[in-house]
PDB file of N, CA and C in Angstrom:
ATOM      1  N   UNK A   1      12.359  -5.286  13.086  1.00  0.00           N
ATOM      2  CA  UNK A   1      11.747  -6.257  13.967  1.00  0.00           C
ATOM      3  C   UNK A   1      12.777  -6.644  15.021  1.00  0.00           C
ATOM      4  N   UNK A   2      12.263  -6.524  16.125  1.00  0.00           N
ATOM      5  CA  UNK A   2      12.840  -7.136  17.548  1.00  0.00           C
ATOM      6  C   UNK A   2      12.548  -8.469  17.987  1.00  0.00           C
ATOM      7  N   UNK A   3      13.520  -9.386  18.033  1.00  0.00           N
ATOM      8  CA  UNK A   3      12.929 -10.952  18.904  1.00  0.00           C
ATOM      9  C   UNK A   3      14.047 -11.007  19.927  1.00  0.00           C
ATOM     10  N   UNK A   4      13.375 -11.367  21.184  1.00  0.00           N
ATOM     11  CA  UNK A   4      14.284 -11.636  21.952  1.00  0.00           C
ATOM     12  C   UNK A   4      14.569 -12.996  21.924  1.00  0.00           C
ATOM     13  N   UNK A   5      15.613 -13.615  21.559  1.00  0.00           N
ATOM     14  CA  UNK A   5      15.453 -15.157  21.342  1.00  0.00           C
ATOM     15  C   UNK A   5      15.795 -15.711  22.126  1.00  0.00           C
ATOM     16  N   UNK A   6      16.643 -15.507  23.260  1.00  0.00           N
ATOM     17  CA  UNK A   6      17.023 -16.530  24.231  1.00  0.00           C
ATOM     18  C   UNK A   6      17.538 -15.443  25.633  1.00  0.00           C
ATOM     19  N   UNK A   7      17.903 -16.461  26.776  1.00  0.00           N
ATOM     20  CA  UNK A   7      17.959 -15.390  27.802  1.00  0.00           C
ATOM     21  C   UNK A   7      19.435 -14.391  27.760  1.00  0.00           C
ATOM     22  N   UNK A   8      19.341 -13.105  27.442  1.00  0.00           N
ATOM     23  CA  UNK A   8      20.388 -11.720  27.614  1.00  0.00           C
ATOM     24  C   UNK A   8      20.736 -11.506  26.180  1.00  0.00           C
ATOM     25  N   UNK A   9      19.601 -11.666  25.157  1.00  0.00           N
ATOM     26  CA  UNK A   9      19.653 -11.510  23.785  1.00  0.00           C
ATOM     27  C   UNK A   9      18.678 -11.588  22.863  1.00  0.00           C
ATOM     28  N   UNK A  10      19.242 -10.470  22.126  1.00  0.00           N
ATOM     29  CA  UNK A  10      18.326 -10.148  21.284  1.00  0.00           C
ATOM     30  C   UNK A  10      18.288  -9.609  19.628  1.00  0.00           C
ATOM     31  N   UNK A  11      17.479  -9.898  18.965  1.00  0.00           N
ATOM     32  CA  UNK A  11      18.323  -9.968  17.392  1.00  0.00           C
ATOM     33  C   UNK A  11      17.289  -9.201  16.787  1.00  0.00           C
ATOM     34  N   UNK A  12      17.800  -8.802  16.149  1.00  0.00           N
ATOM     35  CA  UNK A  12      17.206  -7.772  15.045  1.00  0.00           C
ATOM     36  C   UNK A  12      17.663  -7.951  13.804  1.00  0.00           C
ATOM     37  N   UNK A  13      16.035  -7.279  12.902  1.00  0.00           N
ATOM     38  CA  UNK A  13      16.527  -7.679  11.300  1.00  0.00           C
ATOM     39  C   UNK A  13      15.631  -6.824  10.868  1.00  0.00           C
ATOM     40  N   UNK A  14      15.704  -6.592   9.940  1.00  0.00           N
ATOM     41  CA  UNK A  14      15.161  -5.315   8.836  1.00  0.00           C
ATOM     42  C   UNK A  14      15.508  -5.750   7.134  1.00  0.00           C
ATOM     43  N   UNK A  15      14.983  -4.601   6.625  1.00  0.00           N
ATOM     44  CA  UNK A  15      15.006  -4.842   5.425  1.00  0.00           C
ATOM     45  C   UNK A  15      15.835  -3.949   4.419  1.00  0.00           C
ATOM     46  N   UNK A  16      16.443  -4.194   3.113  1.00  0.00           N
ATOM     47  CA  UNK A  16      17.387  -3.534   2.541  1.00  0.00           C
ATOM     48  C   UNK A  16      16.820  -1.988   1.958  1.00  0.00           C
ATOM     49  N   UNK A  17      17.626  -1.304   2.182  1.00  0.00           N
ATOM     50  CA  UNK A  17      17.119   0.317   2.020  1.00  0.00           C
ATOM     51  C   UNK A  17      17.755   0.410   0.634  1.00  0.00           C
ATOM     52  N   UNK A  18      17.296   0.937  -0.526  1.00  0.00           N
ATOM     53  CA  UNK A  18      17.524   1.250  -1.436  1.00  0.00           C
ATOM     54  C   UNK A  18      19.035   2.445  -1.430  1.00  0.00           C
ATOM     55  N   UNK A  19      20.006   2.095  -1.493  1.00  0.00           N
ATOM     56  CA  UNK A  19      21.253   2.953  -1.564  1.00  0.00           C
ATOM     57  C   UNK A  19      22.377   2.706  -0.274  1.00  0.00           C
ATOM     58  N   UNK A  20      21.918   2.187   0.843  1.00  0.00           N
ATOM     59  CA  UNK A  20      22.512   1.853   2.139  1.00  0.00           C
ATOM     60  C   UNK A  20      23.689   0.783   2.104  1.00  0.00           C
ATOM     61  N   UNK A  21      24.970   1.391   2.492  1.00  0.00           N
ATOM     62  CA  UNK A  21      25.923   0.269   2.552  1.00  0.00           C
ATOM     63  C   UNK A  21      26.102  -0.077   4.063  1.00  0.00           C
ATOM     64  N   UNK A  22      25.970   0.740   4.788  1.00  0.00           N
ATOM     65  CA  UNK A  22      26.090  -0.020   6.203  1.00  0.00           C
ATOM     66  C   UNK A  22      24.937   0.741   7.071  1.00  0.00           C
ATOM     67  N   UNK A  23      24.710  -0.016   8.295  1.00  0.00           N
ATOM     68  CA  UNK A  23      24.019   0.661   9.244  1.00  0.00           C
ATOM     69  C   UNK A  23      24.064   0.852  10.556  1.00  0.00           C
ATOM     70  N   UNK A  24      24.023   1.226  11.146  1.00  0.00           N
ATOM     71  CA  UNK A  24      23.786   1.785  12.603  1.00  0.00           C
ATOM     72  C   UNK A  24      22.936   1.567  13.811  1.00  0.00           C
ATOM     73  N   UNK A  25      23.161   0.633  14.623  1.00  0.00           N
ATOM     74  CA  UNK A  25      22.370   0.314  15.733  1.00  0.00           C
ATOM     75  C   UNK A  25      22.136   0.772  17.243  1.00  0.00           C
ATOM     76  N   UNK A  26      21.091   1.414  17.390  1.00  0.00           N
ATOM     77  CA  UNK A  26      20.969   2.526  18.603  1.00  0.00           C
ATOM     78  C   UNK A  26      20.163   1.752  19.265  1.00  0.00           C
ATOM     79  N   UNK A  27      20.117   1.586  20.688  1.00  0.00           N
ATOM     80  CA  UNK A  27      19.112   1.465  22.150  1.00  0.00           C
ATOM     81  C   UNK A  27      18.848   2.219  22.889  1.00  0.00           C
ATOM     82  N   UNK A  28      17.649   1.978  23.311  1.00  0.00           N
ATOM     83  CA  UNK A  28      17.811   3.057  24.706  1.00  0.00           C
ATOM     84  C   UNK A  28      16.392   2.082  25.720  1.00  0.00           C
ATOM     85  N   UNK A  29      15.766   2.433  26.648  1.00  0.00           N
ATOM     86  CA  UNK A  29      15.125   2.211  27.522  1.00  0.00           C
ATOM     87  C   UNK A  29      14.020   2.907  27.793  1.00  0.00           C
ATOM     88  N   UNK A  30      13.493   4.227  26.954  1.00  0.00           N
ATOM     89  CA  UNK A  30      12.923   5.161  26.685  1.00  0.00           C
ATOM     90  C   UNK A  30      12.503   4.940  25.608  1.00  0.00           C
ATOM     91  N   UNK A  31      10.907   5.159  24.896  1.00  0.00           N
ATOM     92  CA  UNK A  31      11.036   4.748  23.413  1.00  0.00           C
ATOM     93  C   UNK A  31      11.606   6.580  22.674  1.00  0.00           C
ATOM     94  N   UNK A  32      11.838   7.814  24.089  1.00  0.00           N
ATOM     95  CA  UNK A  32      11.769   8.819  23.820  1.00  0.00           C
ATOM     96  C   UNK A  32      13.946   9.092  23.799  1.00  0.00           C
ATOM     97  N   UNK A  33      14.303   8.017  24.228  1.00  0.00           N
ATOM     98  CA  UNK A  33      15.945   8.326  24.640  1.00  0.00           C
ATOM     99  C   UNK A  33      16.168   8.847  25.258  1.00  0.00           C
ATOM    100  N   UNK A  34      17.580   8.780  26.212  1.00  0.00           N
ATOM    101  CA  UNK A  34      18.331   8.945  25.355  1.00  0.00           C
ATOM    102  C   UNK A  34      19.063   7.549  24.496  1.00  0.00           C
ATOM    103  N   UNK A  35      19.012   7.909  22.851  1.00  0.00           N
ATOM    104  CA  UNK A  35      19.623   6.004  22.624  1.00  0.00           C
ATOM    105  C   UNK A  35      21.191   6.251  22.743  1.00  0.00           C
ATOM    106  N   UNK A  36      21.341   5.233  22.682  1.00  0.00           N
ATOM    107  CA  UNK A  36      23.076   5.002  22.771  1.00  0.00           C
ATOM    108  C   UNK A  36      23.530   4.079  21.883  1.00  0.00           C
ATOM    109  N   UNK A  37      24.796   4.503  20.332  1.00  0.00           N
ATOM    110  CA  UNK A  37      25.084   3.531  19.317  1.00  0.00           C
ATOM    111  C   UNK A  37      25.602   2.149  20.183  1.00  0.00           C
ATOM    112  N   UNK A  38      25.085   0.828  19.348  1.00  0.00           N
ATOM    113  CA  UNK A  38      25.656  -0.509  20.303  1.00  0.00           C
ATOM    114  C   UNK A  38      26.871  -0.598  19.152  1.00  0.00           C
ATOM    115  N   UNK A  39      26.093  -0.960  17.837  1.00  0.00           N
ATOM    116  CA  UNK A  39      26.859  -1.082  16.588  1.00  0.00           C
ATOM    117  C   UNK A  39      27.052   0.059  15.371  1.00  0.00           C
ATOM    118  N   UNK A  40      28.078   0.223  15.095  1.00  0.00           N
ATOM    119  CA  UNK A  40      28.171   0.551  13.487  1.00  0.00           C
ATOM    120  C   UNK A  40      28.579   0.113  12.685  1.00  0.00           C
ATOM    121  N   UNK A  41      28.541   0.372  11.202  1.00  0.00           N
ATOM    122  CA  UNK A  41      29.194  -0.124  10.201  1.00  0.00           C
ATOM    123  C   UNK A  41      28.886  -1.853  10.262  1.00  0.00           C
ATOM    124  N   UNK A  42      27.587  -2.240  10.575  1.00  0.00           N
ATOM    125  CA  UNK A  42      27.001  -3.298  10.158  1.00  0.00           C
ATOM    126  C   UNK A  42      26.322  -3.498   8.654  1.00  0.00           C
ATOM    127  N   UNK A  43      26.858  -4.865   7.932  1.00  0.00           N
ATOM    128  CA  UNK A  43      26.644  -4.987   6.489  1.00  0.00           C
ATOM    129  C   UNK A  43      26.106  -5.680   6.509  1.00  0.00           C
ATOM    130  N   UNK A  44      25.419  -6.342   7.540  1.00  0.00           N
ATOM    131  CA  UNK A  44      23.658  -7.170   6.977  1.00  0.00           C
ATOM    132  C   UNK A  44      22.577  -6.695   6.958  1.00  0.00           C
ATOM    133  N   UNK A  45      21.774  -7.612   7.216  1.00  0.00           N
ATOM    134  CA  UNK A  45      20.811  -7.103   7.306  1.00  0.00           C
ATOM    135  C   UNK A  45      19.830  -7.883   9.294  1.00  0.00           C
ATOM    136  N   UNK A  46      20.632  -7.941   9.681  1.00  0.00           N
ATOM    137  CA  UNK A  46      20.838  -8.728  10.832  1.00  0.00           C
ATOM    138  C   UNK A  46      21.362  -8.312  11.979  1.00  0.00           C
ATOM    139  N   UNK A  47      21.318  -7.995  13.488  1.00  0.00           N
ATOM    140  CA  UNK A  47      22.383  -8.112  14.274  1.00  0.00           C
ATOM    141  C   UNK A  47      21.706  -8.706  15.703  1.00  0.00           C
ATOM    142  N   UNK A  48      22.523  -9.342  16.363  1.00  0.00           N
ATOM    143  CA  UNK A  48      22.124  -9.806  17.680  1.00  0.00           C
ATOM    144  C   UNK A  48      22.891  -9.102  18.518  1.00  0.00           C
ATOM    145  N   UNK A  49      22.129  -8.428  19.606  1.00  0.00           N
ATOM    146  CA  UNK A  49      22.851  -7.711  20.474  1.00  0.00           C
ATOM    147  C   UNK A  49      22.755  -8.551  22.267  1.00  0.00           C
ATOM    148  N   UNK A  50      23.692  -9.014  22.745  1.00  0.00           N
ATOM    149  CA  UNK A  50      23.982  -9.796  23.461  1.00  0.00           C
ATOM    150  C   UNK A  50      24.425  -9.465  25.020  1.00  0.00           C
ATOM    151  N   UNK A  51      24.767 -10.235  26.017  1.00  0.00           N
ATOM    152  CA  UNK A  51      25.064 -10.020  27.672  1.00  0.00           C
ATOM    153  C   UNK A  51      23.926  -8.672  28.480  1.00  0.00           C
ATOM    154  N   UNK A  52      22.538  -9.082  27.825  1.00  0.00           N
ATOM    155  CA  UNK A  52      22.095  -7.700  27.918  1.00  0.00           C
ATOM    156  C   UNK A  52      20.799  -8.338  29.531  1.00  0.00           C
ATOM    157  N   UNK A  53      20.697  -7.554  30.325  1.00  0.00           N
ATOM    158  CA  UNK A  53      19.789  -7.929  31.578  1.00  0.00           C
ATOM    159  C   UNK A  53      18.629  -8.488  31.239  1.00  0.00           C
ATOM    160  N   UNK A  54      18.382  -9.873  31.768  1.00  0.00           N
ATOM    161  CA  UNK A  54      16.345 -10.354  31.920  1.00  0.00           C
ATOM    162  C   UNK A  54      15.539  -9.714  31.671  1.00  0.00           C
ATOM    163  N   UNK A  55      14.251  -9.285  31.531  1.00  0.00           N
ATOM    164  CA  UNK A  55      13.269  -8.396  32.060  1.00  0.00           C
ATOM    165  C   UNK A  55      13.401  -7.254  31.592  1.00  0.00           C
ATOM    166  N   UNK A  56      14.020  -6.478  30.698  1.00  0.00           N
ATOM    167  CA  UNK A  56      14.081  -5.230  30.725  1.00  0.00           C
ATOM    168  C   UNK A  56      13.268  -4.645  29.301  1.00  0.00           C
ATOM    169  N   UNK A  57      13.326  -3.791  28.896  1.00  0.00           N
ATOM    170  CA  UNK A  57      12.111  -3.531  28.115  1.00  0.00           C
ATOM    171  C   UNK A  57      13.154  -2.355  27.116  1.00  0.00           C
ATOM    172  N   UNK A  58      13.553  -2.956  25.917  1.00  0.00           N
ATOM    173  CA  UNK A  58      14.828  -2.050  24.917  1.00  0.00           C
ATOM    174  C   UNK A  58      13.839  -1.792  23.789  1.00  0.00           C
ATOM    175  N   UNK A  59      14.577  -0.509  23.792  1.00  0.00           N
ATOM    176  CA  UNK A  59      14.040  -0.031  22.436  1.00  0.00           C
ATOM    177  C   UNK A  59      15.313   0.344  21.330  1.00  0.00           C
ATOM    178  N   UNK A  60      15.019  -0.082  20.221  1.00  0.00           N
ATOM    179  CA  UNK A  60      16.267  -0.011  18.856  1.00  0.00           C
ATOM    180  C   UNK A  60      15.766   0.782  17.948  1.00  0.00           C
ATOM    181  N   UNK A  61      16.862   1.496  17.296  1.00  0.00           N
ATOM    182  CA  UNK A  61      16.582   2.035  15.730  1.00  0.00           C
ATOM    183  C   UNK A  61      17.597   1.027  15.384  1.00  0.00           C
ATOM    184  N   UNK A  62      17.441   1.664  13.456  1.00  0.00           N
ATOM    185  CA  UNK A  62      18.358   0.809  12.399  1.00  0.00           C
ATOM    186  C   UNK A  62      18.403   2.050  11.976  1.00  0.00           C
ATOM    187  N   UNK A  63      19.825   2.273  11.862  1.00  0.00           N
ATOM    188  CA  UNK A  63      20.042   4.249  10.630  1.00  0.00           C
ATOM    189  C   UNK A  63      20.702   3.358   9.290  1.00  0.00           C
ATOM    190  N   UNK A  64      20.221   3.385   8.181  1.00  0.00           N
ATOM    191  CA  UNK A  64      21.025   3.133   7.098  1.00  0.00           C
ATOM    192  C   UNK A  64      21.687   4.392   7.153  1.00  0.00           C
ATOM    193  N   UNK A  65      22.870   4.324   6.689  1.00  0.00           N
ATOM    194  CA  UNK A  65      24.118   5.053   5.961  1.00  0.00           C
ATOM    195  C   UNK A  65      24.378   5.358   4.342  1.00  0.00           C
ATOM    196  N   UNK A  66      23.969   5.980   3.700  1.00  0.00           N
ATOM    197  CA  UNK A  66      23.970   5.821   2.203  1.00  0.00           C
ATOM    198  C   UNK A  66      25.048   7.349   1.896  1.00  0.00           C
ATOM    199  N   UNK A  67      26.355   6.847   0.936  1.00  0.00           N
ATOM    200  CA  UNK A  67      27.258   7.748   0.934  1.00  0.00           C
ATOM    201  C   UNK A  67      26.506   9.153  -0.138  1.00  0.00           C
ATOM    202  N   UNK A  68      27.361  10.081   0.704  1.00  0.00           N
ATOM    203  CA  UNK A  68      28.535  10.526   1.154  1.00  0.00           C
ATOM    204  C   UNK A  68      27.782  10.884   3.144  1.00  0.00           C
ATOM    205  N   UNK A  69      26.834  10.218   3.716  1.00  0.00           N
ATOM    206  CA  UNK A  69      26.811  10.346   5.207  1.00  0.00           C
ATOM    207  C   UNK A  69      24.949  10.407   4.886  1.00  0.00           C
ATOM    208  N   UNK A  70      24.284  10.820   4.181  1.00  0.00           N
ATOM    209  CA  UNK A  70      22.831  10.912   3.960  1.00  0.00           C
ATOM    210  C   UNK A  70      22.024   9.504   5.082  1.00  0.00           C
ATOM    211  N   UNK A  71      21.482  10.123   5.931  1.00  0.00           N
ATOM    212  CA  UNK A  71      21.276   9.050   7.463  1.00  0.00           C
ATOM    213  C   UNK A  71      19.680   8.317   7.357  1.00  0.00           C
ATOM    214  N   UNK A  72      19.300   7.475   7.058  1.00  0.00           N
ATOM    215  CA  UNK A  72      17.863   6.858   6.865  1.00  0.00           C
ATOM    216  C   UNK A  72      17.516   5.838   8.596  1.00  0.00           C
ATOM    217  N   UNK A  73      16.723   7.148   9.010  1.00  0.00           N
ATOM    218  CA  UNK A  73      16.334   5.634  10.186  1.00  0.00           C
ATOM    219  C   UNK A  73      14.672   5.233  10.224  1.00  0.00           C
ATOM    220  N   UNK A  74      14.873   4.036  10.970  1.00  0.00           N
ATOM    221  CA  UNK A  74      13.725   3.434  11.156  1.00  0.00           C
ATOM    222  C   UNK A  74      13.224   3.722  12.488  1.00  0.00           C
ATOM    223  N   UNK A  75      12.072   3.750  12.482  1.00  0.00           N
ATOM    224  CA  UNK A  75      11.216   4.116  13.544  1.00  0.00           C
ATOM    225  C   UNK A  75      11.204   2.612  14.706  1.00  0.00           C
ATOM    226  N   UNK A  76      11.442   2.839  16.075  1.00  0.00           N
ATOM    227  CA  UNK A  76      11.941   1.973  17.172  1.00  0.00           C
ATOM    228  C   UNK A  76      11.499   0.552  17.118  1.00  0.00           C
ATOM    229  N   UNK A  77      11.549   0.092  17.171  1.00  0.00           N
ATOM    230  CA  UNK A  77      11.388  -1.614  18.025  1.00  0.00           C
ATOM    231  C   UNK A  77      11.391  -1.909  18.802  1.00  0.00           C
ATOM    232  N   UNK A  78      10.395  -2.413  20.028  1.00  0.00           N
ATOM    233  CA  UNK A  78      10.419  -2.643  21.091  1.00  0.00           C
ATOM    234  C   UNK A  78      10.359  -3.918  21.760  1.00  0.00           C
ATOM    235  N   UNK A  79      10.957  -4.257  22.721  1.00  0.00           N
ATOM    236  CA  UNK A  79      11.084  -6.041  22.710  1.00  0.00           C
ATOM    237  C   UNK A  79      11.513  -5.775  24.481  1.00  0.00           C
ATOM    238  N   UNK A  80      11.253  -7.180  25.349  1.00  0.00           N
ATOM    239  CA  UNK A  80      11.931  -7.253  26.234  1.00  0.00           C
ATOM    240  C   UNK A  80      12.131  -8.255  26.336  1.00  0.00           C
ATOM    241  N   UNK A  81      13.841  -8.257  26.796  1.00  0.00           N
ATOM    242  CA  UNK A  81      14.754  -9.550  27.137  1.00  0.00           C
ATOM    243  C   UNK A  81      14.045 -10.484  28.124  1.00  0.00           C
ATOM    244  N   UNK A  82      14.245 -11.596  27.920  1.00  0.00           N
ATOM    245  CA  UNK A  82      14.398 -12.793  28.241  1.00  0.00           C
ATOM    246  C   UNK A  82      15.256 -13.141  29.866  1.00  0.00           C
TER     247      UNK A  82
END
């Protein structure tokens, strides 16, 4: 889930993947990409991604990470900033 909560930000949250110790946060502007990693090696289940333009229309994955590299993503989220 995407909320844009206030103006040049935006937070995201998901839910715990069975085996996942960290995860991976991709954007892009395309729901087709190209995305570009913002974050890795995030251990919540949470992230706000921030200083980002008004008006614009982002799209996110979430990749869980479950060792030894085995990649779980979620299908996009779409939200536009504030």
């Amino acid at each position: 889930k995407a909320v844009s909560n206030s103006r040049g930000s935006v937070t995201l949250t998901w839910t715990q993947q069975s085996g996942v110790t960290s995860y991976t946060i991709r954007r892009a502007t395309s729901p087709n990409g190209p995305y570009t990693t913002v974050a890795t090696g995030v251990k919540g289940l949470q992230f706000t991604n921030k200083m980002l333009k008004s008006g614009v229309k982002l799209y996110y994955t979430v990749s869980g990470i479950r060792p030894p590299g085995e990649v779980v993503s979620s299908n996009a989220a779409v939200v536009t900033t504030r």
